[in-house]
Protein backbone atom coordinates (compact mmCIF):
# COMPACT_ATOMS: atom_id res chain seq x y z
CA UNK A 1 -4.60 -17.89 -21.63
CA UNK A 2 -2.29 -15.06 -20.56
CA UNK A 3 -0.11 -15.32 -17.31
CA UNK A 4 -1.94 -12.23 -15.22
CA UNK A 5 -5.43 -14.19 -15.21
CA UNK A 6 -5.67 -17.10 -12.43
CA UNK A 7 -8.54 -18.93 -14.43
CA UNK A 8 -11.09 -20.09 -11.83
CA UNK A 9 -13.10 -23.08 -12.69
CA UNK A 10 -16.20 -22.28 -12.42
CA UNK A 11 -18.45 -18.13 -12.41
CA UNK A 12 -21.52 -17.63 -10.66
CA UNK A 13 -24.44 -16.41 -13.10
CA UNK A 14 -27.69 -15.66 -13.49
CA UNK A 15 -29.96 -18.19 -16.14
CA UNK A 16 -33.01 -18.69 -16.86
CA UNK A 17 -32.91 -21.79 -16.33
CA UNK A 18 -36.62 -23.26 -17.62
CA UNK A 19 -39.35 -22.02 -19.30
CA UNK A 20 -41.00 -20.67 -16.66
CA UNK A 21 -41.00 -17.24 -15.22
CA UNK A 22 -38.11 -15.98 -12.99
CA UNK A 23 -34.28 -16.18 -12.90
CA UNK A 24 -31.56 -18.35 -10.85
CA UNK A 25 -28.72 -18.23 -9.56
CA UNK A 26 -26.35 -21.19 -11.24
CA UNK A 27 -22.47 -21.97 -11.21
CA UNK A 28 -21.64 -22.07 -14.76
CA UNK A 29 -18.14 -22.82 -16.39
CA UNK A 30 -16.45 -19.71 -17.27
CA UNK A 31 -16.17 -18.56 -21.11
CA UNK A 32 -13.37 -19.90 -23.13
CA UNK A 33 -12.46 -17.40 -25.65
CA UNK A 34 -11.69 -17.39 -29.55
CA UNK A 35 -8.57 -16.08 -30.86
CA UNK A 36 -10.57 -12.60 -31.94
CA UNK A 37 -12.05 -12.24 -28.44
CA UNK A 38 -12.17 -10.99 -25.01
CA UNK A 39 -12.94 -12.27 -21.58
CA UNK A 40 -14.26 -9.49 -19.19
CA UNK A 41 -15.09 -9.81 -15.81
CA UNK A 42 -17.87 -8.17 -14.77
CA UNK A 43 -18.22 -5.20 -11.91
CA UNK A 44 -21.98 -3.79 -12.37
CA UNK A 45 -24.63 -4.77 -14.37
CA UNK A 46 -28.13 -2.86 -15.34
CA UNK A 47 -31.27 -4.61 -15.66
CA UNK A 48 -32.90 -3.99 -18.96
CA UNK A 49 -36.80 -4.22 -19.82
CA UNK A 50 -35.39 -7.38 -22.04
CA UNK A 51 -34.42 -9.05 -18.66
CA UNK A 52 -38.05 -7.76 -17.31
CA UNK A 53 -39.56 -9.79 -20.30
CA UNK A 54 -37.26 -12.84 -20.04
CA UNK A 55 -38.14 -13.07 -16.12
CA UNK A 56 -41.41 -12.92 -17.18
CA UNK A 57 -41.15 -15.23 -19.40
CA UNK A 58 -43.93 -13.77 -22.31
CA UNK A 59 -45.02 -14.72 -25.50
CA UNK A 60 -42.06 -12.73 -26.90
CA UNK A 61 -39.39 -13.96 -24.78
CA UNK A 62 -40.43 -17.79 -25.04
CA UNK A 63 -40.78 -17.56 -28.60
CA UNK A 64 -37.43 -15.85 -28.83
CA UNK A 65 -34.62 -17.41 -25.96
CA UNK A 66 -33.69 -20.56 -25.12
CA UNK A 67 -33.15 -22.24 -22.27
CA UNK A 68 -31.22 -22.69 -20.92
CA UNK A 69 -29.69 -19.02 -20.88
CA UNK A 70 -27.78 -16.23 -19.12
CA UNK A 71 -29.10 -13.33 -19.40
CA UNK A 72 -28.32 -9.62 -19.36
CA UNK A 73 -26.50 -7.19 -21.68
CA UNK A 74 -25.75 -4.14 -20.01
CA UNK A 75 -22.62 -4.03 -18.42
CA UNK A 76 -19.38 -2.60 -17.15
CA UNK A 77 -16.27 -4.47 -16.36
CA UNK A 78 -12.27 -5.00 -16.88
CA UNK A 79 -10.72 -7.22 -19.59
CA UNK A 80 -8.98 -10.43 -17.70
CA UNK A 81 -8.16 -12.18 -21.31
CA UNK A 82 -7.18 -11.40 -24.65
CA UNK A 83 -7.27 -13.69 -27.84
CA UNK A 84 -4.08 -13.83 -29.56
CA UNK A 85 -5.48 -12.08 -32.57
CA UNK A 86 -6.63 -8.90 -30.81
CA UNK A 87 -4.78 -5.87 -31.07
CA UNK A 88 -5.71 -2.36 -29.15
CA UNK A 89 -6.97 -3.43 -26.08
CA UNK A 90 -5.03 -4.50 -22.81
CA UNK A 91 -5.32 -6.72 -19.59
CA UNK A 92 -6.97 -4.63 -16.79
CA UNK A 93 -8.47 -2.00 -19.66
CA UNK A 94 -11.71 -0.97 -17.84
CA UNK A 95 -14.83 -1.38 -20.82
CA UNK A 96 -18.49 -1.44 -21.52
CA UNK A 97 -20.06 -3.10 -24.62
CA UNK A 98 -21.99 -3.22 -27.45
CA UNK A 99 -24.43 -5.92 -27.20
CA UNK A 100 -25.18 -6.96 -31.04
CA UNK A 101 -23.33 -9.56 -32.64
CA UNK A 102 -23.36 -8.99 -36.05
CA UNK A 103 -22.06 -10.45 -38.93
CA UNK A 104 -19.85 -9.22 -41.78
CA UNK A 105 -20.85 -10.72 -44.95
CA UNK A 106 -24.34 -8.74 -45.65
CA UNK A 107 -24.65 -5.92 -47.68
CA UNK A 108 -25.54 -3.22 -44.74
CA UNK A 109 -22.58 -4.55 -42.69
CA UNK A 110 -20.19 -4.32 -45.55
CA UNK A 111 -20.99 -0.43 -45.94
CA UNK A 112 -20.23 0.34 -42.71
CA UNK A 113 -23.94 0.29 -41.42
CA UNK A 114 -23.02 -2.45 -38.80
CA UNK A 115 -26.85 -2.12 -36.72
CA UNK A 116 -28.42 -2.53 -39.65
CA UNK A 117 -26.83 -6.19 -40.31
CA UNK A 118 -30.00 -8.48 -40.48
CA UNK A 119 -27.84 -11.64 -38.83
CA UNK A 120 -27.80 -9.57 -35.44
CA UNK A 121 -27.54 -11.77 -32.22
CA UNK A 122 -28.13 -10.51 -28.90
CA UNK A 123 -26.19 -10.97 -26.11
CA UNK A 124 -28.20 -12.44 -23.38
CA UNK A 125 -30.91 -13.02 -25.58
CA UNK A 126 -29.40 -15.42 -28.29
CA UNK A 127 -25.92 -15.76 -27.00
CA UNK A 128 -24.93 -16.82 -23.04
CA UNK A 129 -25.19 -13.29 -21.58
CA UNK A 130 -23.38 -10.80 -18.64
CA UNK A 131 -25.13 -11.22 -15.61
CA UNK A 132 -22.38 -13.43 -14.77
CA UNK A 133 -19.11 -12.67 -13.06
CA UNK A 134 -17.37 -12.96 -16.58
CA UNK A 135 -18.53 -12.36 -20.38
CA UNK A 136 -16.67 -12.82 -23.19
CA UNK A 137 -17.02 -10.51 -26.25
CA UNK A 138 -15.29 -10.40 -29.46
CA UNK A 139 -12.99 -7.69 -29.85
CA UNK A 140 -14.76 -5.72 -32.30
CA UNK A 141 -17.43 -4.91 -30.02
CA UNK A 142 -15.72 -3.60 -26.95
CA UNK A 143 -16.22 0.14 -25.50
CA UNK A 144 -13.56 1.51 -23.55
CA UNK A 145 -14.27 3.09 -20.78
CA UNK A 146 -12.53 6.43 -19.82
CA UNK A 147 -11.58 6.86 -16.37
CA UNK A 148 -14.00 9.63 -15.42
CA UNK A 149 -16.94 7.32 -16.65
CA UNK A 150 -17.58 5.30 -13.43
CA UNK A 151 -18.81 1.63 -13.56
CA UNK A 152 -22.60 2.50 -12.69
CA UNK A 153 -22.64 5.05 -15.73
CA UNK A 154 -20.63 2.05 -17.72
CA UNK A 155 -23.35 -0.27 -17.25
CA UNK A 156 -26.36 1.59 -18.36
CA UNK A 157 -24.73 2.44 -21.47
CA UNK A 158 -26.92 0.39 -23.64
CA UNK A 159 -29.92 1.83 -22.82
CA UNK A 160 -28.60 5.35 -22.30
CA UNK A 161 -27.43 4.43 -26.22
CA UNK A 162 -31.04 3.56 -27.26
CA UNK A 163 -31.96 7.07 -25.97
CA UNK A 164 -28.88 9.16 -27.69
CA UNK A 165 -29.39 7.01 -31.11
CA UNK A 166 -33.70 7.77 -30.84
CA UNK A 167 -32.35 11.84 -29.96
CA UNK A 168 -29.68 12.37 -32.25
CA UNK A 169 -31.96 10.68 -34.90
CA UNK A 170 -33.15 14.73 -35.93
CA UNK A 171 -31.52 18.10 -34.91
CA UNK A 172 -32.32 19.13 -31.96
CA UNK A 173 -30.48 22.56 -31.63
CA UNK A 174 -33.64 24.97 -30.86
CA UNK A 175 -36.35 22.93 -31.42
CA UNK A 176 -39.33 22.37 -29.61
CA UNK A 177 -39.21 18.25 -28.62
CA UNK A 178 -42.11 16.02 -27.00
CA UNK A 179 -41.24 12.72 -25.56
CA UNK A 180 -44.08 10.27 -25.06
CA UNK A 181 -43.00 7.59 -21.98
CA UNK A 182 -41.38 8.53 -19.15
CA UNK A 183 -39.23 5.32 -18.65
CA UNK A 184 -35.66 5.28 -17.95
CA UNK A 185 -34.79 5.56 -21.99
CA UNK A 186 -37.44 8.34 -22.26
CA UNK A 187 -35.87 10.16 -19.01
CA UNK A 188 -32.25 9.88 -20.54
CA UNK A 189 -33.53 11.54 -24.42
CA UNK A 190 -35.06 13.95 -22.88
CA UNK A 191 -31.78 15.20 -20.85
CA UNK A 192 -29.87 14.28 -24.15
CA UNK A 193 -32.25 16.37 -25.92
CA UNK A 194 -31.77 19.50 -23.24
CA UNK A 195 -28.07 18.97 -23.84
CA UNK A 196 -28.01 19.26 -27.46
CA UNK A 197 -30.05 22.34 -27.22
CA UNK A 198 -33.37 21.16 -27.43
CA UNK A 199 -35.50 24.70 -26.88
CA UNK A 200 -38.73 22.88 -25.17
CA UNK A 201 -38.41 19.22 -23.91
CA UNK A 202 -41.92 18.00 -22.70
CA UNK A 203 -42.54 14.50 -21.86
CA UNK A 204 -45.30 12.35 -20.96
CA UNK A 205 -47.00 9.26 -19.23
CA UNK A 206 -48.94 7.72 -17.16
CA UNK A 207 -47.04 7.36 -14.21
CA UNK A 208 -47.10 9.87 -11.90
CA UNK A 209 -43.93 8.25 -10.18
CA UNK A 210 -41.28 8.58 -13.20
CA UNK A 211 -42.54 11.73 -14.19
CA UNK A 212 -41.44 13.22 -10.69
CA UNK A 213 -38.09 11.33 -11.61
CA UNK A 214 -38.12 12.91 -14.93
CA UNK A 215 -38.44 16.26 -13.32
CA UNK A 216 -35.75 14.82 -10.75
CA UNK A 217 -33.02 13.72 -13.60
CA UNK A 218 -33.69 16.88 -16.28
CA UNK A 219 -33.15 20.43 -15.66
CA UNK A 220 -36.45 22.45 -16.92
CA UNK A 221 -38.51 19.41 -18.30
CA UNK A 222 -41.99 19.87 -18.42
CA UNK A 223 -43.51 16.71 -16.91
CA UNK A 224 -47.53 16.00 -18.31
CA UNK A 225 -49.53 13.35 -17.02
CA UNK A 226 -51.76 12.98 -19.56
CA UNK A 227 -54.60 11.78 -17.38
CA UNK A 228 -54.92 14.87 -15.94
CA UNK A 229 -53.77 17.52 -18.77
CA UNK A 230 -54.02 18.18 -22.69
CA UNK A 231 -51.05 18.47 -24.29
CA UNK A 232 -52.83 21.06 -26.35
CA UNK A 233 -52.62 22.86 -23.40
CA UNK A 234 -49.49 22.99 -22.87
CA UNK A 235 -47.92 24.41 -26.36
CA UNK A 236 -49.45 27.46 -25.65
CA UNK A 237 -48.74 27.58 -22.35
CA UNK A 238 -44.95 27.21 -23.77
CA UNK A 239 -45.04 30.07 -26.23
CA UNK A 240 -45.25 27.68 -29.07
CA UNK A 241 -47.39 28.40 -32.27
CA UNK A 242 -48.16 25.64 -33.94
CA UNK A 243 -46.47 22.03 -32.15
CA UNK A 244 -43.24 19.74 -31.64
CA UNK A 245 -41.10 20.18 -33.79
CA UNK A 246 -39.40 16.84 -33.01
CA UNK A 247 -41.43 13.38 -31.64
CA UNK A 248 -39.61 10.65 -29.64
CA UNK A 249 -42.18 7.70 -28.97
CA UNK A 250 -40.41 5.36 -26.30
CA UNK A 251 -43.68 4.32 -24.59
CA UNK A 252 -44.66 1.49 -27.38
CA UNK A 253 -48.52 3.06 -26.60
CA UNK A 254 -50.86 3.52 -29.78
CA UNK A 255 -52.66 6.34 -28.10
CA UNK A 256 -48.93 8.00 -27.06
CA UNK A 257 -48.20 7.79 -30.73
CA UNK A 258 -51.97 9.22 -31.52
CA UNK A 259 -51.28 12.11 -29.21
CA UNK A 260 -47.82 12.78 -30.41
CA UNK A 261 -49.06 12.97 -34.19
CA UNK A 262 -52.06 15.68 -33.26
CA UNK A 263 -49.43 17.71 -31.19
CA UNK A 264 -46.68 17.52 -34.02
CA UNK A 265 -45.92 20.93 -36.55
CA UNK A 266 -46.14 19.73 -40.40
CA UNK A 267 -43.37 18.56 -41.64
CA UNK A 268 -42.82 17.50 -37.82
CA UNK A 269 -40.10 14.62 -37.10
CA UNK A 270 -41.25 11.33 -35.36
CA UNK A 271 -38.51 8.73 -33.80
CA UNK A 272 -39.99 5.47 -32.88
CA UNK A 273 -38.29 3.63 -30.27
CA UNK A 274 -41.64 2.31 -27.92
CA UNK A 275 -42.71 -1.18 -29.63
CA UNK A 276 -46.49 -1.25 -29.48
CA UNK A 277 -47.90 -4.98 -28.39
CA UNK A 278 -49.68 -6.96 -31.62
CA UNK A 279 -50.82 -4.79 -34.28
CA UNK A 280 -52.15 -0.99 -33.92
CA UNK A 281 -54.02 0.63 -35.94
CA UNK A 282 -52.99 3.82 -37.46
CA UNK A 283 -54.28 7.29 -38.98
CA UNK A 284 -51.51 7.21 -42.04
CA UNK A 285 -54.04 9.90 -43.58
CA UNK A 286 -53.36 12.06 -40.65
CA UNK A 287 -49.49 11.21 -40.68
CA UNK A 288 -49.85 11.74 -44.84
CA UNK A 289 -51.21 14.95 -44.86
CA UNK A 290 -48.89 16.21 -41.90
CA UNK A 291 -45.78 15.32 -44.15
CA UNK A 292 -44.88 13.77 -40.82
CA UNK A 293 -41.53 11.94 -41.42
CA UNK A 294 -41.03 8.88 -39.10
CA UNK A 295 -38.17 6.86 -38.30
CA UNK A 296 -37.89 3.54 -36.53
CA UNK A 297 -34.91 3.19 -34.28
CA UNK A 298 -33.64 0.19 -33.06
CA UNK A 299 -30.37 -0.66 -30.88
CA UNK A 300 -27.57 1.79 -31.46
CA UNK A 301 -25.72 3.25 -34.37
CA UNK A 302 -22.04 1.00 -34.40
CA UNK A 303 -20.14 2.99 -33.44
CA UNK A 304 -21.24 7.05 -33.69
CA UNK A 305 -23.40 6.39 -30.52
CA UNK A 306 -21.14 5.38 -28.63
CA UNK A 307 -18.51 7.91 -29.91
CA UNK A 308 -21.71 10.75 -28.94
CA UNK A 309 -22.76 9.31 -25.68
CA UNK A 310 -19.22 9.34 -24.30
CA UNK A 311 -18.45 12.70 -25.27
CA UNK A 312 -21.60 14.23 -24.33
CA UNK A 313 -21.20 12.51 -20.94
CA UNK A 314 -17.24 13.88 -20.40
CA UNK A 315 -18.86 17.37 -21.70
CA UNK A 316 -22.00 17.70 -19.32
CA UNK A 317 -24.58 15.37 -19.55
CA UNK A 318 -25.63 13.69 -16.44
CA UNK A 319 -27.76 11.00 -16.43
CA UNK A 320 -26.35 9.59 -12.91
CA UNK A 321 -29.85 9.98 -11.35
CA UNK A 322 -31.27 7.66 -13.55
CA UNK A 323 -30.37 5.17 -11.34
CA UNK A 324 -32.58 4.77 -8.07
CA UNK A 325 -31.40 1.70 -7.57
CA UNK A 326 -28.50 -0.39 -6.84
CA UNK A 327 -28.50 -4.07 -5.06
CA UNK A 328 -25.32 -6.74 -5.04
CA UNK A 329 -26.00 -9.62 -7.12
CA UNK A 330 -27.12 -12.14 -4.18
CA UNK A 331 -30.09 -9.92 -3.90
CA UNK A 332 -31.23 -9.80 -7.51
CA UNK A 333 -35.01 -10.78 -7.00
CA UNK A 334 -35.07 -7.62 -4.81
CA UNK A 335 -33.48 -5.55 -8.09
CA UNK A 336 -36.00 -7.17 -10.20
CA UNK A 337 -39.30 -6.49 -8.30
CA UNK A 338 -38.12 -2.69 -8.03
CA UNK A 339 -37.67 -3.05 -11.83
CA UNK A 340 -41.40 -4.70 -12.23
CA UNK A 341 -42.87 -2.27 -9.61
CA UNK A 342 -42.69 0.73 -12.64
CA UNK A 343 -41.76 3.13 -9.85
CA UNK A 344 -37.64 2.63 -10.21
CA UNK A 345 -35.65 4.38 -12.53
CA UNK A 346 -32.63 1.98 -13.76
CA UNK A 347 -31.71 -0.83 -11.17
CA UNK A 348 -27.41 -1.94 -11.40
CA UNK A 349 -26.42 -5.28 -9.67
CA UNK A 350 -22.71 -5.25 -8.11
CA UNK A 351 -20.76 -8.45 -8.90
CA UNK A 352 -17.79 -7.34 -6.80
């Protein structure tokens, strides 16, 4: 324990508690730290569509987290704590996260391809989590955070990852780019997509609600609700010959991913980041003779996404209005039925 922290006994947090749905509010003993980690206390939080599944409490989240557990993983804080075998990072250092424990001794993590590393934990999910007024986190995955990065931006950079990792999965610069789901994720590729020089960024739902905030968050976005309009309507109505050059499915829809396949060029480029319920069924002869390439994305490329996001972010991108909501921490269930309601944008919880 270092001599600037004044170790309090006990952090307030937020567990699920039983397996049932909902979250509560516990005192829980604050994280003692190993020699190669950090303890960070935590300033804002964002609640994640994990968290929306773990209050829930679905098939996927009872089969996959036990109780009990605090949850959360996207977060922005200042380091309180270092373990004695940590070099690089200082008491006070203001810092986000990367969420994925991984482990070092498989063949993906030894090349450098840490998010590929099939012994991944999760942070709130497998391991006690940050929706607490302190986290600990070894070393090796803490994110800096630059000064002109504020706390709320800080927080959602896990999912604003997800969305630069699905983007930056193709090039971008001048091509034609559809987005199918207009959640938060969806909303922040497609203004990653307009910064790295996307020519036409259309995306599409359901909702009439995010696609306003779409429209709202991206400069020049073409919103489609696809109840009401063809996409096949739109291309030419965007001076495009044949299609989208570039796919990113974020709604987890089978249809979405139907649609996105008819209204790709050949040769188009498909990102899958959406995870469809069950098992879909799927036109591989239509995908085959498309020469559609498709790549499944998951989490965030340790480190370059990070590297990307905060650059792009200190060159341009904003992604601020994103968030529609912020509540303090005492009134979570508020934060979490604008979450469930599918007419927010990204909800952050203040600890302070």
């Amino acid at each position: 324990m270092n001599a600037h922290f004044a170790r309090p006994n006990q952090m307030s947090a937020l567990e699920k508690s039983r397996p049932e749905e909902g979250l509560w509010m516990v005192e829980a003993p604050i994280p003692e730290i190993a020699d190669n980690e950090v303890l960070i206390r935590v300033n804002k939080t964002g609640i994640c569509g994990t968290d929306i599944h773990i209050w829930n409490w679905d098939d996927w989240a009872s089969a996959t987290v036990p109780t009990p557990m605090i949850t959360g993983h996207e977060f922005a804080g200042e380091i309180v704590e270092v373990g004695k075998n940590v070099s690089g990072l200082e008491i006070g250092q203001r810092c986000s996260g990367e969420g994925h424990l991984i482990e070092y001794d498989s063949r993906q993590s030894r090349s450098g391809k840490f998010h590929l590393d099939p012994g991944t934990r999760g942070v709130g999910v497998n391991v006690q989590g940050a929706f607490a007024q302190y986290v600990k986190l070894p070393a090796f995955n803490v994110v800096p955070l630059p000064d002109n990065i504020p706390d709320e931006i800080g927080a959602i950079l896990d999912p604003l990852g997800n969305a630069v990792h699905t983007a930056l999965s193709f090039d971008l610069l001048g091509e034609d780019v559809l987005i199918t789901g207009a959640g938060p994720i969806g909303i922040m590729a497609a203004a990653v997509a307009r910064h790295a020089g996307a020519r036409n960024v259309v995306i599409t739902d359901i909702n009439p609600d995010r696609l306003k905030l779409a429209e709202h968050v991206v400069p020049n976005v073409r919103p489609v609700d696809v109840t009401k309009e063809d996409l096949g309507d739109v291309i030419p109505e965007l001076g495009m010959n044949q299609g989208f050059d570039v796919g990113m499915e974020m709604s987890g829809s089978q249809q979405a991913l139907d649609q996105m396949v008819e209204a790709s060029v050949m040769g188009g480029k498909i990102a899958l980041l959406g995870i469809p319920p069950g098992k879909s069924p799927v036109d591989w002869s239509r995908i085959v003779f498309k020469a559609i390439t498709i790549k499944g994305v998951y989490g965030r490329e340790m480190f370059e996404t990070w590297y990307k996001m905060i650059a792009m972010l200190q060159n341009g991108l904003d992604v601020s209005k994103v968030i529609t909501h912020e509540f303090h921490v005492s009134e979570f269930k508020e934060g979490f039925k604008a979450m469930r309601s599918g007419k927010s944008g990204k909800v952050v919880l203040d600890w302070r």
